[in-house]
Protein backbone atom coordinates (compact mmCIF):
# COMPACT_ATOMS: atom_id res chain seq x y z
CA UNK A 1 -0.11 -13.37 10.12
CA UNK A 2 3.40 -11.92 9.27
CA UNK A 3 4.87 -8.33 10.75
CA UNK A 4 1.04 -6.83 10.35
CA UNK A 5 -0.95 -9.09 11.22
CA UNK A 6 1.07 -10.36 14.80
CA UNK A 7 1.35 -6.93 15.16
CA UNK A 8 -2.40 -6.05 15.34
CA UNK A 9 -3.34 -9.81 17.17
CA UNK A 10 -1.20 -7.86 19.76
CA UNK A 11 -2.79 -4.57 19.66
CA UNK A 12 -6.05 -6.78 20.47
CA UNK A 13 -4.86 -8.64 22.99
CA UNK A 14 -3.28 -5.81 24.55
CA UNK A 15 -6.89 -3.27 23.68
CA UNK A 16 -9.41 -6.52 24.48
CA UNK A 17 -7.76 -9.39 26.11
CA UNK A 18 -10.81 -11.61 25.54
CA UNK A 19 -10.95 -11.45 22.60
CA UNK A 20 -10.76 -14.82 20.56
CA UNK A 21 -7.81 -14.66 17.54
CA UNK A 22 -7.54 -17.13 15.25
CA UNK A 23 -4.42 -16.97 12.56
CA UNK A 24 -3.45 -18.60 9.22
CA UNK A 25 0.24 -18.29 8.26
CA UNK A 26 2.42 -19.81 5.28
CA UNK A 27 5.01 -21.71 7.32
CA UNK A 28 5.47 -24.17 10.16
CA UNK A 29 8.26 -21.80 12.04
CA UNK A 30 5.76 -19.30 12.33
CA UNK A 31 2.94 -21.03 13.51
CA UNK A 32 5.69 -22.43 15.57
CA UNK A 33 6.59 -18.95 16.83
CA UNK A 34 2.89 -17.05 17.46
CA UNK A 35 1.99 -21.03 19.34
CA UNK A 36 5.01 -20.39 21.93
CA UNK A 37 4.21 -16.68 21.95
CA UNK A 38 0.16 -16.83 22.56
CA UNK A 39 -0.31 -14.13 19.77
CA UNK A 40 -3.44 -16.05 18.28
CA UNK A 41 -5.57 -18.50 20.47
CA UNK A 42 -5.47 -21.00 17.04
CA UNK A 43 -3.54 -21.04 14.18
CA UNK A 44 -3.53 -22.79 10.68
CA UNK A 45 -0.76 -23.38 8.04
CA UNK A 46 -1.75 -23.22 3.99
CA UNK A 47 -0.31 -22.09 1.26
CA UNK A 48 -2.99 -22.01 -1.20
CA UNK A 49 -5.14 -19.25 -0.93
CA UNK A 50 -8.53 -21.25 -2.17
CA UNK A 51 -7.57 -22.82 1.17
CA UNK A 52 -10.01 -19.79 2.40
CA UNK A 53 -13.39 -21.96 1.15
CA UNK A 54 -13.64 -24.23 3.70
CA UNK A 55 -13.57 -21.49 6.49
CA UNK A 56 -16.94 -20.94 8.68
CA UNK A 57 -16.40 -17.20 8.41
CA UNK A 58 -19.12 -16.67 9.84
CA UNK A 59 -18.26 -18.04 12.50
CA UNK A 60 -16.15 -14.60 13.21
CA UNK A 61 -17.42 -10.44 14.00
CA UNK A 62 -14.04 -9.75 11.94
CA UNK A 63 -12.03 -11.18 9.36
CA UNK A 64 -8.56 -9.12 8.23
CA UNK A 65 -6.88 -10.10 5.71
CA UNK A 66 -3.16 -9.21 5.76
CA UNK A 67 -1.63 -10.55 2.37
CA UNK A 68 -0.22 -9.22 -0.81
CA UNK A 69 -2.89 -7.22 -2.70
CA UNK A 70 -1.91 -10.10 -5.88
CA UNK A 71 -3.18 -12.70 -3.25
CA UNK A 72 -5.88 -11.32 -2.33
CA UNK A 73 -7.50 -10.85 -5.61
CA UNK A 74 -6.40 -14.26 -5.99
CA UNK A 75 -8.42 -15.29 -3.20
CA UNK A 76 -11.47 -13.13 -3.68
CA UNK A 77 -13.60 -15.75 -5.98
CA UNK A 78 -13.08 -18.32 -3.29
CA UNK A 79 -14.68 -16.30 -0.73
CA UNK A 80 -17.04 -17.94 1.16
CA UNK A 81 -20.46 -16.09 0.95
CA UNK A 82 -20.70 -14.75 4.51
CA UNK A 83 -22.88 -11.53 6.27
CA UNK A 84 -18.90 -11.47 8.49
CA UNK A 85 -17.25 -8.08 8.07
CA UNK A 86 -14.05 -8.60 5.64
CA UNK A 87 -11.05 -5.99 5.64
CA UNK A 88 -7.92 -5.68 4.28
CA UNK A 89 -4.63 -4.12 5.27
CA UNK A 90 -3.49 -3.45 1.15
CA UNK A 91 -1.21 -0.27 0.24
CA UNK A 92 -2.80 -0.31 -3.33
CA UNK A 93 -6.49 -0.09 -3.42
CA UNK A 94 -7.98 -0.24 -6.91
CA UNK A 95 -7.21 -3.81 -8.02
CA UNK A 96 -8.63 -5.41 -4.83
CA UNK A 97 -11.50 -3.14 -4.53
CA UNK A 98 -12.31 -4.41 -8.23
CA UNK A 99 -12.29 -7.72 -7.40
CA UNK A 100 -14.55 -7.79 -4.85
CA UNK A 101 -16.80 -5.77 -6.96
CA UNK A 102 -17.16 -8.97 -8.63
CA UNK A 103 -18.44 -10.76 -5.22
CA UNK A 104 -21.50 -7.84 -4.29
CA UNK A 105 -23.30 -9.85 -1.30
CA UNK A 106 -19.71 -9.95 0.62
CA UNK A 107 -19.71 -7.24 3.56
CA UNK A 108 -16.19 -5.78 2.41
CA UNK A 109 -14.88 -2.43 3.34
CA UNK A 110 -11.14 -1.94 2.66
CA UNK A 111 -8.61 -0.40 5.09
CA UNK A 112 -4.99 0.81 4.98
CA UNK A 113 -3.30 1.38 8.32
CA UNK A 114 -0.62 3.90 7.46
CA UNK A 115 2.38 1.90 9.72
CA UNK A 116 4.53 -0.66 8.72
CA UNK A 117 8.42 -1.77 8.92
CA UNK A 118 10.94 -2.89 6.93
CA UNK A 119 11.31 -5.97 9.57
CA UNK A 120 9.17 -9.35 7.82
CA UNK A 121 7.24 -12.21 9.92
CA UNK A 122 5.78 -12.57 13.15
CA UNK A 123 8.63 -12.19 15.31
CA UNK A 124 9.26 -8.06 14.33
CA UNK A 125 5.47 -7.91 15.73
CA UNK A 126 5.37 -4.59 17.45
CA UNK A 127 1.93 -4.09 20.02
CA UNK A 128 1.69 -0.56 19.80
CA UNK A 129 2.67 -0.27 16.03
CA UNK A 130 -1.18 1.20 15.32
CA UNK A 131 -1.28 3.61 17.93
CA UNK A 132 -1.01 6.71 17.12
CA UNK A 133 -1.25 6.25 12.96
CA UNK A 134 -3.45 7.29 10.40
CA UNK A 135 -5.69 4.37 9.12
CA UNK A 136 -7.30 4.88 5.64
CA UNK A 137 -11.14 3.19 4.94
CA UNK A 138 -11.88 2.63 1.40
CA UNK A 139 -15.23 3.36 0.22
CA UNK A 140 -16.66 0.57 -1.76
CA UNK A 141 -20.27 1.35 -2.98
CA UNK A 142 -20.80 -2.06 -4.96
CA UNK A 143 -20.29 -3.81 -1.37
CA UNK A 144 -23.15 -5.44 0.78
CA UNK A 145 -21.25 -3.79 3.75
CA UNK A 146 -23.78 -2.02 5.86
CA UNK A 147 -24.01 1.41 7.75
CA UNK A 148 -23.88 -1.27 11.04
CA UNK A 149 -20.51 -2.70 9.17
CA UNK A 150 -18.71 0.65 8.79
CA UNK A 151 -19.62 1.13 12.43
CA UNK A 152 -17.91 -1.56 13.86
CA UNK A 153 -14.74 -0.66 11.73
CA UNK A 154 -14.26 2.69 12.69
CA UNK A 155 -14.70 1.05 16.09
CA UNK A 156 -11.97 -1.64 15.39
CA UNK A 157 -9.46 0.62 14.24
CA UNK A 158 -10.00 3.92 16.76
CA UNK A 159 -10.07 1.53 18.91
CA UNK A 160 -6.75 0.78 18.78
CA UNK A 161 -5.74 4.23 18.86
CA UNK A 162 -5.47 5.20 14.92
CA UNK A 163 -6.77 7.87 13.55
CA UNK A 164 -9.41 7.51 10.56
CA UNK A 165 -10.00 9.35 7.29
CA UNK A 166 -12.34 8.19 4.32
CA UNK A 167 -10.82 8.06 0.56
CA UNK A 168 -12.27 6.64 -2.72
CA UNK A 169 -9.49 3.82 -3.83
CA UNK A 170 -8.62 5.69 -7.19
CA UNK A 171 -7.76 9.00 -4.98
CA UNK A 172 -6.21 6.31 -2.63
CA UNK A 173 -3.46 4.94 -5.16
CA UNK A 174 -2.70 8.39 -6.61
CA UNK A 175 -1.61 9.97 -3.24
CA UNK A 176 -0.23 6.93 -1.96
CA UNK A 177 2.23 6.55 -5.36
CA UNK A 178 3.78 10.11 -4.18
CA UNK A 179 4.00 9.85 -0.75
CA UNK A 180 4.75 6.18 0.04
CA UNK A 181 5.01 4.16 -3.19
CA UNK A 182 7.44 6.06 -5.58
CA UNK A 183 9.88 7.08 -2.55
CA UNK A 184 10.44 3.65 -1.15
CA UNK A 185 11.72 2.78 -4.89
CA UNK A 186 13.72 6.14 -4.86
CA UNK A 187 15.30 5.03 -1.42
CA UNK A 188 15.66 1.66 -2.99
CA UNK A 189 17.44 3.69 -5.75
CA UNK A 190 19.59 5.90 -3.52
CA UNK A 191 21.36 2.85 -2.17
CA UNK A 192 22.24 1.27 -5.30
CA UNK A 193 23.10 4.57 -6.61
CA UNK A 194 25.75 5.47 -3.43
CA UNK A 195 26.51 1.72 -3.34
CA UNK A 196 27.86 1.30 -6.78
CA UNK A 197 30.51 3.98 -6.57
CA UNK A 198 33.92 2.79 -5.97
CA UNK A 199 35.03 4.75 -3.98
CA UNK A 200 32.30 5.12 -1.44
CA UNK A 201 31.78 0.85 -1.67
CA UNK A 202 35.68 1.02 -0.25
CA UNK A 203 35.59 3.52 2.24
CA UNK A 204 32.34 2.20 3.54
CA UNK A 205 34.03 -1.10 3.68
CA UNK A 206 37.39 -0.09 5.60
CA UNK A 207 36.11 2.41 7.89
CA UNK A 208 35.43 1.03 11.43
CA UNK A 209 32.06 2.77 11.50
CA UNK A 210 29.47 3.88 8.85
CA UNK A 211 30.19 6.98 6.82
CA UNK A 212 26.63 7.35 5.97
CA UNK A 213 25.37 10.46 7.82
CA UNK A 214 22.00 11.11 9.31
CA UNK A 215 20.40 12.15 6.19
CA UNK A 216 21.92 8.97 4.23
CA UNK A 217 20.56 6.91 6.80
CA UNK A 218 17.24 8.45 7.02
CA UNK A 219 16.45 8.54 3.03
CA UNK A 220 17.72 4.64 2.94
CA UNK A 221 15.90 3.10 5.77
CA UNK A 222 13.15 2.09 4.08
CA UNK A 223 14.90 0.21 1.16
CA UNK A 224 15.10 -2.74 3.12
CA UNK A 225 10.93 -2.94 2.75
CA UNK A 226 9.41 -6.74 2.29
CA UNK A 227 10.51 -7.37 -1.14
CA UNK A 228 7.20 -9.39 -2.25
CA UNK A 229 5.22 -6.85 -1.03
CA UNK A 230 6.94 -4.16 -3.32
CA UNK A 231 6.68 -6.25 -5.98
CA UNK A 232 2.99 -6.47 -5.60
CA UNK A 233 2.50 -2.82 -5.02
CA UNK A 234 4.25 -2.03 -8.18
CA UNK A 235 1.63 -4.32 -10.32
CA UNK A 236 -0.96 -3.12 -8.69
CA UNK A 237 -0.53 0.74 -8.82
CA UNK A 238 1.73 0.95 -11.75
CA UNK A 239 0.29 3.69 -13.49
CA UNK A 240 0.54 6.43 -10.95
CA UNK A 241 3.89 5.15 -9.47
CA UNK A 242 4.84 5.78 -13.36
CA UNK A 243 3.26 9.35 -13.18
CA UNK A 244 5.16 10.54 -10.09
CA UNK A 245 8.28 9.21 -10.99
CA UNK A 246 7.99 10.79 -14.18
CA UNK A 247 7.44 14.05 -12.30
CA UNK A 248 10.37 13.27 -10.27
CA UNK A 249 12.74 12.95 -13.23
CA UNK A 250 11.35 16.03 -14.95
CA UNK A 251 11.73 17.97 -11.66
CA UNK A 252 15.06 16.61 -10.89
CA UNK A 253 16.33 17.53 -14.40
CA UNK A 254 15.58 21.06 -13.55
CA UNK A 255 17.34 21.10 -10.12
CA UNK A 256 20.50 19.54 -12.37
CA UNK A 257 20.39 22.14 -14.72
CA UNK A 258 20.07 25.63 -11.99
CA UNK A 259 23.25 23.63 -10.50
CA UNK A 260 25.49 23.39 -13.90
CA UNK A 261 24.43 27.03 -14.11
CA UNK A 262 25.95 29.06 -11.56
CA UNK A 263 25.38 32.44 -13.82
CA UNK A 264 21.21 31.31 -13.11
CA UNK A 265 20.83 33.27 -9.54
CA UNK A 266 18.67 30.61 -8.73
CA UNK A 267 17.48 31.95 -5.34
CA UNK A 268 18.57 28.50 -3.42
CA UNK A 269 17.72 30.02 -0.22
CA UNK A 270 14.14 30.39 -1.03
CA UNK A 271 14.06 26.66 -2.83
CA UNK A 272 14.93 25.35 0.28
CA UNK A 273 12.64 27.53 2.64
CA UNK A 274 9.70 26.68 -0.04
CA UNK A 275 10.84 22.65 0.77
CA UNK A 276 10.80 23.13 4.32
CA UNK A 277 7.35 24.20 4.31
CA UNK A 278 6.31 22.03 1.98
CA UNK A 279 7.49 18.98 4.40
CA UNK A 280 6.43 20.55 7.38
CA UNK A 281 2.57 20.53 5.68
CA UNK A 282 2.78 17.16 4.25
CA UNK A 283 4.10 15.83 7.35
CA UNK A 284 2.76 18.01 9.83
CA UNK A 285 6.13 19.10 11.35
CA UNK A 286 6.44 22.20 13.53
């Protein structure tokens, strides 16, 4: 239970306060922390995934598993054989969806709530970080999930105010490498890039505020993202990430060339009406 999952244990307290939550974390401080702050009615400590065997899952309507998509296939063949619900929270779909494919009589359906932050553990839990948000199911064909199970998900999530829509995982990782994956590493990028000039490293240093404008700030934010996350996302979706950074180059190495060329007439007034439009579509901006 880091920065997702304290953030949805408060979403259900706050959408169905009797509901019972129980947690498993990786360290003592934050068992420590979600104990003093009542974000889980019980709460366990492990850092071995195969810890996961000697749960009574079915013991549970819902089980939500908000690790690393590398640790959850890791903990997939130690799944306890259970009729309980499973979901995920994973921004890379393919991998995990495979390795459940290997366990057919578990009741999995992936999801993908489209929130996050670049803030890490329990304590940047934020209650109404669902609201509001797109939440992506995963259709997973080889799964014992039932009509009944897809039910109660579409429940869970709407329930706490997201908004649902229904992808295969291949489509999934594709779309997600262009319009999550590949620009959190070109954010990454744009602050190393800005950061290793001289000059701007110096004046960024002295002056008594940031020099960064709004844009600067804007494109960078999400650089700071949970670095073992990242990591993960790259292993797991490296393929398309590759594709649409390969794009990216190619595209940007046009845009460098119309600028060495001023004799080109490029029509930038129409480039950068076109790129309005095109964010105000993909991001549903008036």
């Amino acid at each position: 239970m880091g920065m997702m999952g304290s953030s949805l244990a408060s979403a259900v307290q706050r959408t169905w306060p009797e509901t019972w939550i129980e947690s498993v974390v990786r360290s003592e401080s934050s068992a420590a922390f979600i104990k003093e702050f009542r974000l889980a009615n019980a709460v366990q400590v492990h850092t071995d995934v195969r810890a996961i065997q000697d749960f009574d899952l079915q013991s549970f309507d819902l089980v939500v598993l908000g690790i690393p998509p590398a640790k959850i296939i890791e903990m997939v063949p130690h799944l306890p054989i259970t009729q309980t619900l499973i979901t995920d929270m994973s921004s890379t779909r393919r991998q995990v969806h495979a390795a459940f494919d290997q366990r057919p009589a578990i009741h999995f359906i992936g999801s993908h709530p489209m929130c996050g932050s670049e803030k890490q553990g329990p304590q940047a839990a934020q209650a109404d970080l669902f609201h509001d948000k797109l939440c992506l199911l995963i259709e997973n064909p080889s799964s014992a999930a039932t009509t009944v199970d897809l039910q109660l998900l579409r429940r869970f999530w709407s329930g706490l105010g997201m908004l649902l829509y229904t992808m295969s995982s291949g489509m999934h990782d594709e779309v997600l490498a262009y319009l999550s994956h590949a620009p959190h590493l070109i954010s990454s990028l744009l602050t190393l890039w800005a950061g290793s000039n001289q000059h701007v490293a110096s004046a960024s240093k002295l002056s008594p505020i940031p020099i960064s404008g709004g844009g600067f700030k804007s494109m960078s934010r999400i650089a700071g993202s949970n670095p073992e996350m990242w990591n993960d996302v790259l292993q797991t979706n490296r393929d398309h990430i590759l594709g649409s950074l390969q794009e990216f180059h190619s595209q940007l190495g046009r845009l460098i060339q119309l600028i060495q060329d001023p004799e080109s007439g490029h029509d930038w007034q129409s480039w950068f009406q076109k790129s309005r439009q095109e964010r105000d579509q993909l991001c549903n901006w008036d």
